[in-house]
C-alpha atoms as a PDB file:
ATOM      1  CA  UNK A   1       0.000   0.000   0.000  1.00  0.00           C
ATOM      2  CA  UNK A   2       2.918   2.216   0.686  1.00  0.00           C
ATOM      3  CA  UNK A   3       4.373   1.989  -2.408  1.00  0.00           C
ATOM      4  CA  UNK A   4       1.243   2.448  -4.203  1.00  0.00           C
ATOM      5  CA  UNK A   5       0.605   6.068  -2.381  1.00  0.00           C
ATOM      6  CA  UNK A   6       4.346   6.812  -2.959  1.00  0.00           C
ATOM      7  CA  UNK A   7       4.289   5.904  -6.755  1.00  0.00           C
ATOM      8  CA  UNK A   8       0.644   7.624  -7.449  1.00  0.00           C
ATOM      9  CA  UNK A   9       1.983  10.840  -5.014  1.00  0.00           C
ATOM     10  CA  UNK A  10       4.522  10.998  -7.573  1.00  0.00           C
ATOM     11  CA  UNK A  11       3.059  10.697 -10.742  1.00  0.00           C
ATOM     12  CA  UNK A  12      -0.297  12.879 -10.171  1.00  0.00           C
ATOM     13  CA  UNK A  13       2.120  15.713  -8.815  1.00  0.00           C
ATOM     14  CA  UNK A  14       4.499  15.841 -12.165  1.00  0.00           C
ATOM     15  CA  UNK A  15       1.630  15.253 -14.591  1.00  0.00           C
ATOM     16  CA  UNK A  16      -0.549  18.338 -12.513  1.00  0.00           C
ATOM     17  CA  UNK A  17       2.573  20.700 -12.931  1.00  0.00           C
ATOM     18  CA  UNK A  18       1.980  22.905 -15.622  1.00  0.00           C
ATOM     19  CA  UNK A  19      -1.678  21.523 -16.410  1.00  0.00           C
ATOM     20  CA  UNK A  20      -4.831  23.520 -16.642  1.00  0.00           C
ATOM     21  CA  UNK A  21      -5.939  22.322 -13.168  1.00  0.00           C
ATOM     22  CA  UNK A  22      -2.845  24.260 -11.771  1.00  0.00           C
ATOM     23  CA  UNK A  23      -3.861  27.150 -13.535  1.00  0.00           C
ATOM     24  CA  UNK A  24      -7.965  26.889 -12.554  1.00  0.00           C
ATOM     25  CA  UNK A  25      -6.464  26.963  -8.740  1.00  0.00           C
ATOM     26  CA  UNK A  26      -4.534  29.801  -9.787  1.00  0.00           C
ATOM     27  CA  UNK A  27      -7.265  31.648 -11.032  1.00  0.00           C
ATOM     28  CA  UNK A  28      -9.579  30.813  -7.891  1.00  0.00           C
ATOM     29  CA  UNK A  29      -6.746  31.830  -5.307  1.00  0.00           C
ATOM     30  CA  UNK A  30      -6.624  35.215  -7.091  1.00  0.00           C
ATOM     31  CA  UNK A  31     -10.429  36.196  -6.191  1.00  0.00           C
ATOM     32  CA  UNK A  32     -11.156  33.813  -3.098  1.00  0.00           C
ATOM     33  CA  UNK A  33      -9.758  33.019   0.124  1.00  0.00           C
ATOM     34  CA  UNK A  34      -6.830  30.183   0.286  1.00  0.00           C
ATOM     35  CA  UNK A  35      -8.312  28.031   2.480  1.00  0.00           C
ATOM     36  CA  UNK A  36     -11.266  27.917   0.452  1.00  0.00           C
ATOM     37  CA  UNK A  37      -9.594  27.187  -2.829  1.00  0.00           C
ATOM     38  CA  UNK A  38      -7.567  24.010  -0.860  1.00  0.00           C
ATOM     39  CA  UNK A  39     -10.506  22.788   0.407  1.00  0.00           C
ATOM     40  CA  UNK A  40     -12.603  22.542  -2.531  1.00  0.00           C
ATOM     41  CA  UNK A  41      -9.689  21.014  -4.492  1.00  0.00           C
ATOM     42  CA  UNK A  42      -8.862  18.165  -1.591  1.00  0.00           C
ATOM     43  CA  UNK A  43     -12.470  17.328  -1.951  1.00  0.00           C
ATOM     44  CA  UNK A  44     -12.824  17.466  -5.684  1.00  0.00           C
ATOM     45  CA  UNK A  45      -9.459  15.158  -5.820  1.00  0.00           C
ATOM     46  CA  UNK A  46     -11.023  12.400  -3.399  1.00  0.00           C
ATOM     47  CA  UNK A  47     -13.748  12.291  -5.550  1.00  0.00           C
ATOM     48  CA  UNK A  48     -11.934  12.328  -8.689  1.00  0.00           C
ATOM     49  CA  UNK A  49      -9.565   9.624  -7.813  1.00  0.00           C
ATOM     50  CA  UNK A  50     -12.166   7.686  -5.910  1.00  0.00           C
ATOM     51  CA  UNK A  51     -13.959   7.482  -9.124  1.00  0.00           C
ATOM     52  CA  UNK A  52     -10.794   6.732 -10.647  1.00  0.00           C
ATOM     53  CA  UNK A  53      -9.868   3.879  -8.712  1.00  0.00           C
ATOM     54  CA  UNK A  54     -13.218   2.046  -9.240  1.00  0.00           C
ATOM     55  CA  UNK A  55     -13.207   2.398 -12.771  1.00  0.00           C
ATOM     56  CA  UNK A  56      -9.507   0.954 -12.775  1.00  0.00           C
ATOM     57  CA  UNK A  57      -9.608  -1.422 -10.082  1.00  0.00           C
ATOM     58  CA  UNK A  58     -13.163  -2.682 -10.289  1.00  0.00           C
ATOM     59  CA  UNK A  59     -14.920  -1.747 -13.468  1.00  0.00           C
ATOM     60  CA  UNK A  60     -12.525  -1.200 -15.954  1.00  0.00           C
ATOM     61  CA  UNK A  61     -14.761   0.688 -17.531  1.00  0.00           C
ATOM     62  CA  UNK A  62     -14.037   4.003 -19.715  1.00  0.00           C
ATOM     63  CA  UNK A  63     -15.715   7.565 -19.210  1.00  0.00           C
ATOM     64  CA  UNK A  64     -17.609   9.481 -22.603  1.00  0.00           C
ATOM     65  CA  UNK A  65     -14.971  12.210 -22.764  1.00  0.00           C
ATOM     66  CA  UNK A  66     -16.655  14.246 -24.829  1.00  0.00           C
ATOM     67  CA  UNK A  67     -20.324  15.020 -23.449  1.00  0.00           C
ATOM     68  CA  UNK A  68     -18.131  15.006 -20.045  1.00  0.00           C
ATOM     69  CA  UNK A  69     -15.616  18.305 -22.065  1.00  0.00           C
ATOM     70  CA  UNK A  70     -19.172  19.970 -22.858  1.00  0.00           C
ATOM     71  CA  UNK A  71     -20.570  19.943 -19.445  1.00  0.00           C
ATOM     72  CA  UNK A  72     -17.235  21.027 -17.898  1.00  0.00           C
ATOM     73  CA  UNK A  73     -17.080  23.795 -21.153  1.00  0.00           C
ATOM     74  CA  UNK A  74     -20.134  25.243 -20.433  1.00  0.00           C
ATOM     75  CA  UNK A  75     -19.141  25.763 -16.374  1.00  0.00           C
ATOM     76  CA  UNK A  76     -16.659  27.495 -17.041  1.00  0.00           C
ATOM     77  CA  UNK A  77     -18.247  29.896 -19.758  1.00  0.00           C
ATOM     78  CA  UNK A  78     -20.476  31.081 -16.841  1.00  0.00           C
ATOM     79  CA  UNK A  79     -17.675  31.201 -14.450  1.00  0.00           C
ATOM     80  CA  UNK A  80     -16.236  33.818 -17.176  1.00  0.00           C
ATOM     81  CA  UNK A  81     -19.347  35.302 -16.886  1.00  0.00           C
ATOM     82  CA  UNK A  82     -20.192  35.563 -13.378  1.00  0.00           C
ATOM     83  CA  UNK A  83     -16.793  36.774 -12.551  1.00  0.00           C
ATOM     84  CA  UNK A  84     -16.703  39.725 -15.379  1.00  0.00           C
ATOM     85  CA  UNK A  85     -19.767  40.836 -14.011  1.00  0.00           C
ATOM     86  CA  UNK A  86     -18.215  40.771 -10.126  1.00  0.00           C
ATOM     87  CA  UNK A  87     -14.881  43.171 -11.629  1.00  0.00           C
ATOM     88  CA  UNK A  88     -17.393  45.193 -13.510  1.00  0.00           C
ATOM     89  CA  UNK A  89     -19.579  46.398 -10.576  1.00  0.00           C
ATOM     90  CA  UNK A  90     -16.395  46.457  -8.332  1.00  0.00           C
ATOM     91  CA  UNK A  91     -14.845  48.696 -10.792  1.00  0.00           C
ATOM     92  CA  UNK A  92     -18.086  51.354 -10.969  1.00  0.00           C
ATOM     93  CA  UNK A  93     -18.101  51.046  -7.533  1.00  0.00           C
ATOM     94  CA  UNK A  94     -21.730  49.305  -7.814  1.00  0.00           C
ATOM     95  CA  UNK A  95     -23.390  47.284  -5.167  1.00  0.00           C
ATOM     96  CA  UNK A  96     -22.807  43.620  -5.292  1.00  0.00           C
ATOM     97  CA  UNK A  97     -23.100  40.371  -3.174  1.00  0.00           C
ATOM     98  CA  UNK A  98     -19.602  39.132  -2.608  1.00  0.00           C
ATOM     99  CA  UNK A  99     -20.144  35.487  -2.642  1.00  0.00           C
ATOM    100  CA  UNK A 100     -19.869  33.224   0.475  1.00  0.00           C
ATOM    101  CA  UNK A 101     -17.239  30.757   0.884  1.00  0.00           C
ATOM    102  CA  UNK A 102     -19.686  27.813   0.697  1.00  0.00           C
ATOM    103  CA  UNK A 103     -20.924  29.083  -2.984  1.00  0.00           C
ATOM    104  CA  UNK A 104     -16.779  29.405  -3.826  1.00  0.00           C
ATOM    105  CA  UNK A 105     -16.920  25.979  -2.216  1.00  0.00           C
ATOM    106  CA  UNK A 106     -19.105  24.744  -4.582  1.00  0.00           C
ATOM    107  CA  UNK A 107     -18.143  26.071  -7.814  1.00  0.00           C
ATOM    108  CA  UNK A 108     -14.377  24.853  -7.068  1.00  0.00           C
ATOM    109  CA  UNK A 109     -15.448  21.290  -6.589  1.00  0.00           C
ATOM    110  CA  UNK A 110     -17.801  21.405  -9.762  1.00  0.00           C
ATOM    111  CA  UNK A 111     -15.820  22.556 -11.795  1.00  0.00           C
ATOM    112  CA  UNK A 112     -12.350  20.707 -10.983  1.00  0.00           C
ATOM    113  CA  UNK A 113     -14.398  17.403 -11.167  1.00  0.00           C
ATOM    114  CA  UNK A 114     -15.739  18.000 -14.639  1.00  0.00           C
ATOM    115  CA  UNK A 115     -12.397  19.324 -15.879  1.00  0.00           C
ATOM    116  CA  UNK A 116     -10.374  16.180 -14.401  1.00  0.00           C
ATOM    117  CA  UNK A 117     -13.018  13.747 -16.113  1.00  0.00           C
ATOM    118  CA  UNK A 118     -11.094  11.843 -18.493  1.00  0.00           C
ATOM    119  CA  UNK A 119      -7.825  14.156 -17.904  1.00  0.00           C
ATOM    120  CA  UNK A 120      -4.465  12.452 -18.372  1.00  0.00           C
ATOM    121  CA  UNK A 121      -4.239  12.472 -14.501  1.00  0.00           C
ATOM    122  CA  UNK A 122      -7.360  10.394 -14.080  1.00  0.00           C
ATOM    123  CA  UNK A 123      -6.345   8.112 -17.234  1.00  0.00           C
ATOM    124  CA  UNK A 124      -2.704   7.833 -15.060  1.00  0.00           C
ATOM    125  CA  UNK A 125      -4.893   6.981 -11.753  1.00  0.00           C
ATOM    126  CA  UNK A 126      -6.931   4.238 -13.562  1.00  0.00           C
ATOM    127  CA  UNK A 127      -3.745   2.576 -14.944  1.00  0.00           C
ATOM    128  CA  UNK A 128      -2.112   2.729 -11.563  1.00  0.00           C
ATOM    129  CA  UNK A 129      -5.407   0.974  -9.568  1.00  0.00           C
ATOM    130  CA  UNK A 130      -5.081  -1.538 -12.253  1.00  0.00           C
ATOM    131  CA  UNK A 131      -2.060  -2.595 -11.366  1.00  0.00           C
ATOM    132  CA  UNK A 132      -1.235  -1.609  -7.670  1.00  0.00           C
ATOM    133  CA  UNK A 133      -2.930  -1.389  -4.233  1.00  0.00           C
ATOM    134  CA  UNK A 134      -6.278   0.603  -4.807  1.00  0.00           C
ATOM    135  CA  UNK A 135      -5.947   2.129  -1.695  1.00  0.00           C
ATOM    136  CA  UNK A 136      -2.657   3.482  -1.539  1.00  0.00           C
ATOM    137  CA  UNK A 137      -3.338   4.717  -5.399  1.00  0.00           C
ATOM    138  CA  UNK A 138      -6.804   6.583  -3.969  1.00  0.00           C
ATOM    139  CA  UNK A 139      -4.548   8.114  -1.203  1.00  0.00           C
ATOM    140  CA  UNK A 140      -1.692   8.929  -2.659  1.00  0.00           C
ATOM    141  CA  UNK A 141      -3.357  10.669  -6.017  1.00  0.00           C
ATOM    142  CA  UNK A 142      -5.422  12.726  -4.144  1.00  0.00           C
ATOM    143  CA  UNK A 143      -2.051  13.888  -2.131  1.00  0.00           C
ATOM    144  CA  UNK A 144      -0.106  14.756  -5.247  1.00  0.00           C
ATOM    145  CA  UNK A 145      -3.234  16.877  -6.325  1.00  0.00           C
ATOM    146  CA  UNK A 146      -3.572  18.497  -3.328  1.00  0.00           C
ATOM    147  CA  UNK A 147       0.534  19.374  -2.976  1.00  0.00           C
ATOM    148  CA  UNK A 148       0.901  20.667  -7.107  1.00  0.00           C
ATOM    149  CA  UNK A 149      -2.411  22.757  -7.139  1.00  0.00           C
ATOM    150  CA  UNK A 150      -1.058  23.765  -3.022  1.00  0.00           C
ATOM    151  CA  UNK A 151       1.883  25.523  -4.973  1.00  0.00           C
ATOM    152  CA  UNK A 152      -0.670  27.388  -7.834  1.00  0.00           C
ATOM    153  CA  UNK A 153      -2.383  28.594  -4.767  1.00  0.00           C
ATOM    154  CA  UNK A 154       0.293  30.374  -2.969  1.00  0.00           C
ATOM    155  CA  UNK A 155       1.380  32.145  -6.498  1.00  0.00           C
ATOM    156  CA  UNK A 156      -2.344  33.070  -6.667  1.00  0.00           C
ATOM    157  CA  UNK A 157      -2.193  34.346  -3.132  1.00  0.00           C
ATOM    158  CA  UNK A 158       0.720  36.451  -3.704  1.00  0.00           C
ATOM    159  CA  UNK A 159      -0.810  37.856  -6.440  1.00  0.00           C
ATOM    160  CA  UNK A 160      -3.867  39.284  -4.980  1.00  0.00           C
ATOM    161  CA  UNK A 161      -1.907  40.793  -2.583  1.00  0.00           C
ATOM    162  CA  UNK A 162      -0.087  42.904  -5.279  1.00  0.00           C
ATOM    163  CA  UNK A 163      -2.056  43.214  -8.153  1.00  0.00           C
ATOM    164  CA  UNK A 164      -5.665  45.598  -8.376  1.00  0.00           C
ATOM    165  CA  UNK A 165      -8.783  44.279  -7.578  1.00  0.00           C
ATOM    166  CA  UNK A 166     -10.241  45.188 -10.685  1.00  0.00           C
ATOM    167  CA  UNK A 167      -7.507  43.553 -12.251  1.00  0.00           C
ATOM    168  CA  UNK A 168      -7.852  40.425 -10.878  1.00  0.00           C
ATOM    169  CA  UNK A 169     -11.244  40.173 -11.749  1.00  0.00           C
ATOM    170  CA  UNK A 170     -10.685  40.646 -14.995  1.00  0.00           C
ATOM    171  CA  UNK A 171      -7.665  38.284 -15.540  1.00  0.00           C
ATOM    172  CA  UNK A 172      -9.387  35.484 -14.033  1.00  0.00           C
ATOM    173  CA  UNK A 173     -12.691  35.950 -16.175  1.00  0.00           C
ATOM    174  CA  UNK A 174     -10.050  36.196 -19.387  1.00  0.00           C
ATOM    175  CA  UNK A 175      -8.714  32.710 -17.917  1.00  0.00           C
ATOM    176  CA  UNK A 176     -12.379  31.033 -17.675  1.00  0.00           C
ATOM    177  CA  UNK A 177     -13.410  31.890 -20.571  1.00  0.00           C
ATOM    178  CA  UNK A 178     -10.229  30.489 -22.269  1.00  0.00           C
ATOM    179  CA  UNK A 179     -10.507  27.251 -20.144  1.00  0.00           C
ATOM    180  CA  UNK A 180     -14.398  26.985 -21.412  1.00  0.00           C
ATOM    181  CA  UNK A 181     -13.360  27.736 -25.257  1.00  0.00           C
ATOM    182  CA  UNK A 182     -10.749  25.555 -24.986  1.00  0.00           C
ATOM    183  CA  UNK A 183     -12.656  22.275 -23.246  1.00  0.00           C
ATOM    184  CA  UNK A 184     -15.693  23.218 -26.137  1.00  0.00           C
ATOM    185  CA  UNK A 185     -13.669  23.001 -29.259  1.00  0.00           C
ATOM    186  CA  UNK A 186     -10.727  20.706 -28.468  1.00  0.00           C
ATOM    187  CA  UNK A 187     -12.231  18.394 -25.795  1.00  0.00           C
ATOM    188  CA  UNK A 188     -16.315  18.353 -27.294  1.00  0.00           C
ATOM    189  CA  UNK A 189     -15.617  19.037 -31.096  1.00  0.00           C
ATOM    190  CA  UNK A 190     -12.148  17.454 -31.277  1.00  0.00           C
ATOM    191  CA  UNK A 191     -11.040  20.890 -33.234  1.00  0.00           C
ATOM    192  CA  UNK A 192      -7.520  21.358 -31.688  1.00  0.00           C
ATOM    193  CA  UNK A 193      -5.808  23.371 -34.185  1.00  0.00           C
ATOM    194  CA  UNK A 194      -9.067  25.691 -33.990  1.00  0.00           C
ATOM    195  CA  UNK A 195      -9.215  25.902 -30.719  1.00  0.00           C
ATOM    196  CA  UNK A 196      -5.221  26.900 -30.732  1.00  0.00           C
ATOM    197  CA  UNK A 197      -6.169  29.828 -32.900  1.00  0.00           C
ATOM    198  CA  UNK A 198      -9.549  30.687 -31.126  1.00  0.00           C
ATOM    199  CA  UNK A 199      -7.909  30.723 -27.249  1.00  0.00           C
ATOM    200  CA  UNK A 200      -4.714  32.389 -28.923  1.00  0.00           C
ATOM    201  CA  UNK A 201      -7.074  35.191 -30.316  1.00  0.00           C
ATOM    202  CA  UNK A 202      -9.518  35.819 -27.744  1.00  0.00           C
ATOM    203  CA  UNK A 203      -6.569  35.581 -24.930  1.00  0.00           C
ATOM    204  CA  UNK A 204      -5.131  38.315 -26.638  1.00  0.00           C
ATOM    205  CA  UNK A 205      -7.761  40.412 -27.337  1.00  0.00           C
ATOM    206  CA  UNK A 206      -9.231  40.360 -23.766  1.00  0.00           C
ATOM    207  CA  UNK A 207      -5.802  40.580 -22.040  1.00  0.00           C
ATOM    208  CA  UNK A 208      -5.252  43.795 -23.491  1.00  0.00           C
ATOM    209  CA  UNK A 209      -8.958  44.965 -22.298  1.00  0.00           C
ATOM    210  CA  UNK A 210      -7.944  43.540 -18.725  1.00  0.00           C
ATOM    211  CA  UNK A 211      -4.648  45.243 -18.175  1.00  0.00           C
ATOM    212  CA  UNK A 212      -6.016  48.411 -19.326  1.00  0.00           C
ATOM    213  CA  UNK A 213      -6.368  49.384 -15.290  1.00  0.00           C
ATOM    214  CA  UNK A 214      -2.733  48.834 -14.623  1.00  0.00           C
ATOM    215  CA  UNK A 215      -0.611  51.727 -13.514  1.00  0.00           C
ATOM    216  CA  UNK A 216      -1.211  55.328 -14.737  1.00  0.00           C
ATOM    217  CA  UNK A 217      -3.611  56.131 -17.754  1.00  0.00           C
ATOM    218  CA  UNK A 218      -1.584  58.032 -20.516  1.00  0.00           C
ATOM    219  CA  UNK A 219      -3.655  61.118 -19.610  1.00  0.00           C
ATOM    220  CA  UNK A 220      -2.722  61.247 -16.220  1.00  0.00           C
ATOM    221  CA  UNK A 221       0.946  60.847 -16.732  1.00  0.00           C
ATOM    222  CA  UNK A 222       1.061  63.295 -18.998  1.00  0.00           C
ATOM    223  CA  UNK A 223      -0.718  65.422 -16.455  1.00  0.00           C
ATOM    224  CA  UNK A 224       1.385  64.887 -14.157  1.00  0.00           C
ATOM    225  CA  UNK A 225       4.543  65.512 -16.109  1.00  0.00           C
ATOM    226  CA  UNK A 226       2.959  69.283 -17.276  1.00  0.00           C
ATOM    227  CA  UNK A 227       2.256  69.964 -13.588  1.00  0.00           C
ATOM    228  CA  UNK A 228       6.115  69.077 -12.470  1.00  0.00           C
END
């Protein structure tokens, strides 16, 4: 059982570095509370590799991938939206409900176990229960999870602490929606090379829109400059 947990600890943590679900936690930590963000993720990764583990160990059975990329598309569309909507009414300084860490909660844990559904760390998981102690291979995935997507959180943490609210917002509603286009047309159409050129576009287009709050407006630096 021990080397089971040791051997899935280790491969779930190398295959999550650098993956989207590194970059989702990223995105979460930069609008919500830490704690929050861990705890939705340990739960969502006990589920995850639960499932995993009965489909390897038990079932051998295989998940539709791409109804399962729609579903998790769609989420995160609305995530895009619901977050834009949060920066803009910050940003005018409008009245809005700030939402409560059981609704963050929530939305963490939805949305990580629709985008790990049929993800190369689940496929690893099955392979590993298949093989090894199903235990230690539930355990020890759901550690490696928890430790990569631990580090996305503390760069996510660090950046809300430097960077503008309004900012924020608007980079992580840029990121959903370029997790959501992405999971439509290259995990539910199967369109890759469009849905390079699609996130490519729209990242660029709306990054440009987000950063536009950053540092001094040309106006007012070239106020500034007049009055010294």
């Amino acid at each position: 059982m021990l080397t089971a947990a040791l051997v899935s600890l280790s491969v779930v943590f190398v295959a999550e570095l650098g993956d989207k679900s590194q970059l989702m936690t990223m995105t979460y930590a930069l609008r919500h509370k830490w704690w929050v963000v861990l705890s939705g993720v340990g739960i969502a990764s006990f589920l995850v590799h639960g499932l995993s583990v009965t489909i390897g160990h038990f079932l051998g059975l295989t998940l539709p991938e791409r109804p399962i990329a729609f579903a998790a598309a769609v989420a995160f569309l609305l995530f895009a939206v619901w977050t834009w909507r949060e920066g803009r009414a910050a940003r005018h300084d409008e009245a809005f409900k700030v939402a409560e860490p059981r609704h963050v909660l929530l939305a963490v844990i939805s949305s990580f176990v629709l985008a790990e559904l049929g993800d190369k760390t689940m496929l690893a998981t099955v392979a590993l229960a298949s093989d090894h102690n199903w235990a230690g291979v539930w355990i020890g995935a759901t550690a490696g999870m928890v430790l990569a997507d631990g580090v996305a959180i503390a760069v996510g943490a660090v950046l809300h602490k430097r960077l503008p609210e309004h900012f924020l917002h608007g980079m992580a509603s840029v990121l959903f929606l370029l997790f959501g286009l992405w999971l439509l047309i290259d995990g539910a159409l199967g369109l890759r090379w469009v849905a390079v050129g699609v996130t490519a576009t729209a990242g660029g287009g709306n990054h440009d829109r987000s950063s536009g709050g950053v540092g001094p407006q040309p106006s007012q630096a070239s106020a500034g400059a007049a009055t010294a």
